[in-house]
Protein backbone atom coordinates (compact mmCIF):
# COMPACT_ATOMS: atom_id res chain seq x y z
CA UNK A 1 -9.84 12.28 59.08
CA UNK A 2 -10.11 12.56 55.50
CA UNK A 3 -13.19 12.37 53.41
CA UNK A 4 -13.88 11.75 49.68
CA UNK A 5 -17.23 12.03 48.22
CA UNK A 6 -17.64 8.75 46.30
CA UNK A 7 -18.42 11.00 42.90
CA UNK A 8 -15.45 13.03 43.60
CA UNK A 9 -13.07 9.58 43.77
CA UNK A 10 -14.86 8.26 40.22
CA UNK A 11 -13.48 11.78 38.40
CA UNK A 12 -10.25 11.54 40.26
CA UNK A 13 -10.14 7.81 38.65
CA UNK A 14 -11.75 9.09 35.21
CA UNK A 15 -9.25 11.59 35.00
CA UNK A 16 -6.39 9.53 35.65
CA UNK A 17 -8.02 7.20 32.76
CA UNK A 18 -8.08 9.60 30.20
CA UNK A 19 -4.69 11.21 30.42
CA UNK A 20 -3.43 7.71 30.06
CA UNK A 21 -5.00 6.90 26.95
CA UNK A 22 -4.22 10.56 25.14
CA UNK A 23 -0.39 9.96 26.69
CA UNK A 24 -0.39 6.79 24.67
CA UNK A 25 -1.41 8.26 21.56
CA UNK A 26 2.01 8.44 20.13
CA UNK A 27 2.63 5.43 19.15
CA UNK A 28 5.76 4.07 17.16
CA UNK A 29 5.75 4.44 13.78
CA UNK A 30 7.56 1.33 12.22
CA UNK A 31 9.81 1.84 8.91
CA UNK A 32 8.08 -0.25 6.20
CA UNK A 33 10.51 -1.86 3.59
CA UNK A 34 8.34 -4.02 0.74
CA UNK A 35 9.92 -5.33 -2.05
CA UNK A 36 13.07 -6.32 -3.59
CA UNK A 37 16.11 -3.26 -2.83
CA UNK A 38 18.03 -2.86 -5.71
CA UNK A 39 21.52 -1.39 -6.47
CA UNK A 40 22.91 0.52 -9.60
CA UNK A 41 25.67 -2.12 -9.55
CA UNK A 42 23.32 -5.28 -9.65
CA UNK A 43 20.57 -3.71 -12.16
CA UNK A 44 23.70 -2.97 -14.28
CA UNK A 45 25.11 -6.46 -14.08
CA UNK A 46 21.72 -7.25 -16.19
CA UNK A 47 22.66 -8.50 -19.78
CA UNK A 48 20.02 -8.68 -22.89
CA UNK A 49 20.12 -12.72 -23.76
CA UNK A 50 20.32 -13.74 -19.89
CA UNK A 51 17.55 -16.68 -19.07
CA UNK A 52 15.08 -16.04 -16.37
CA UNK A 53 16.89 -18.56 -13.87
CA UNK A 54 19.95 -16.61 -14.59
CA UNK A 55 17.82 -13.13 -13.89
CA UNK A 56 16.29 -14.60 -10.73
CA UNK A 57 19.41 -15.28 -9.05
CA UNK A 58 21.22 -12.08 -9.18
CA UNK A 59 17.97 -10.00 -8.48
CA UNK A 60 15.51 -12.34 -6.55
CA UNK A 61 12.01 -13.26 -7.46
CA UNK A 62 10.08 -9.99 -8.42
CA UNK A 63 7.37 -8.58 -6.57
CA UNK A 64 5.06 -8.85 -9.28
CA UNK A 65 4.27 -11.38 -12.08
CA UNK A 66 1.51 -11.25 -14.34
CA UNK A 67 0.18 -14.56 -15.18
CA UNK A 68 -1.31 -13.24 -18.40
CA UNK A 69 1.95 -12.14 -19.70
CA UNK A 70 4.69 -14.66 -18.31
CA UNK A 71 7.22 -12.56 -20.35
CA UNK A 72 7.19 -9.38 -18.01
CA UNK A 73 8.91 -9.33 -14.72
CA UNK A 74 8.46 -6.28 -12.39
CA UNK A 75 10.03 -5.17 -9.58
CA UNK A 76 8.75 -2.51 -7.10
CA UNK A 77 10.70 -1.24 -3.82
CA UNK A 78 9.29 1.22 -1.57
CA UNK A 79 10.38 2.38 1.74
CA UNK A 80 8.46 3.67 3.91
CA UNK A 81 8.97 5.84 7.67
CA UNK A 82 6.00 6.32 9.58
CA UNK A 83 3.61 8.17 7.16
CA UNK A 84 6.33 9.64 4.41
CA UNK A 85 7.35 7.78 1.50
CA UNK A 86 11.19 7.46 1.73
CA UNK A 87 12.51 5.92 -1.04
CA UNK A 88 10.73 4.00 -4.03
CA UNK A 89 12.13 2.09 -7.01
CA UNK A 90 10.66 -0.02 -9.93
CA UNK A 91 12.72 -1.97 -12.33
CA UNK A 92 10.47 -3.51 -15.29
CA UNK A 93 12.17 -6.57 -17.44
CA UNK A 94 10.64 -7.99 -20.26
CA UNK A 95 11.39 -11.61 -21.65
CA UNK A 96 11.12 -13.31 -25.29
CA UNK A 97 11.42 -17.11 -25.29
CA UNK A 98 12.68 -17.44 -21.61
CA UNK A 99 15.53 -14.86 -22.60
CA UNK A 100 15.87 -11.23 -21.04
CA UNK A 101 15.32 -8.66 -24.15
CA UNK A 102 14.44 -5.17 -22.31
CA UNK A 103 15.59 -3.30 -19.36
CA UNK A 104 13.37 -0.33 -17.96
CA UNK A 105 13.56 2.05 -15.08
């Protein structure tokens, strides 16, 4: 019948190998969302004298707090599709005596 040298089988199977692992090289990219989305309609709802409690709840917690300066609140959005940087956002707020005093984009 047939007959296969046993080196010839090992680069039949060696070949087989390899195109597997380059075919699996394109692997899924997964869309990245990290942080707190914000709208123009909410960030606009934002009103200088409003208490942090008051901020929280209409925005969430922010991404970021400093715990040497309590009084500064940032949030950061970024969106992200495979390797390219869709769409990023930061809102800063700062606070005097638990009350919202400054809005920046």
């Amino acid at each position: 019948m047939f007959k296969t040298r046993p080196n010839s089988m090992l680069k039949v199977i060696a070949m087989l190998t390899l195109a597997l692992l380059v075919s699996s090289c394109s692997i899924y990219k997964m869309e990245v969302q990290q942080g707190n989305a914000l709208n123009n309609e909410t960030v606009s709802q934002l009103q200088k004298g409003m208490s942090k409690a008051e901020v929280a709840s209409l925005l969430g917690n922010p991404l970021l707090q400093d715990n040497f300066r309590s009084n500064r609140w940032d949030y950061v959005y970024f969106k992200r599709d495979g390797k390219k940087l869709g769409n990023k956002q930061n809102l800063t707020l700062f606070f005097t005596n638990d009350q919202l005093t400054q809005v920046k984009k």
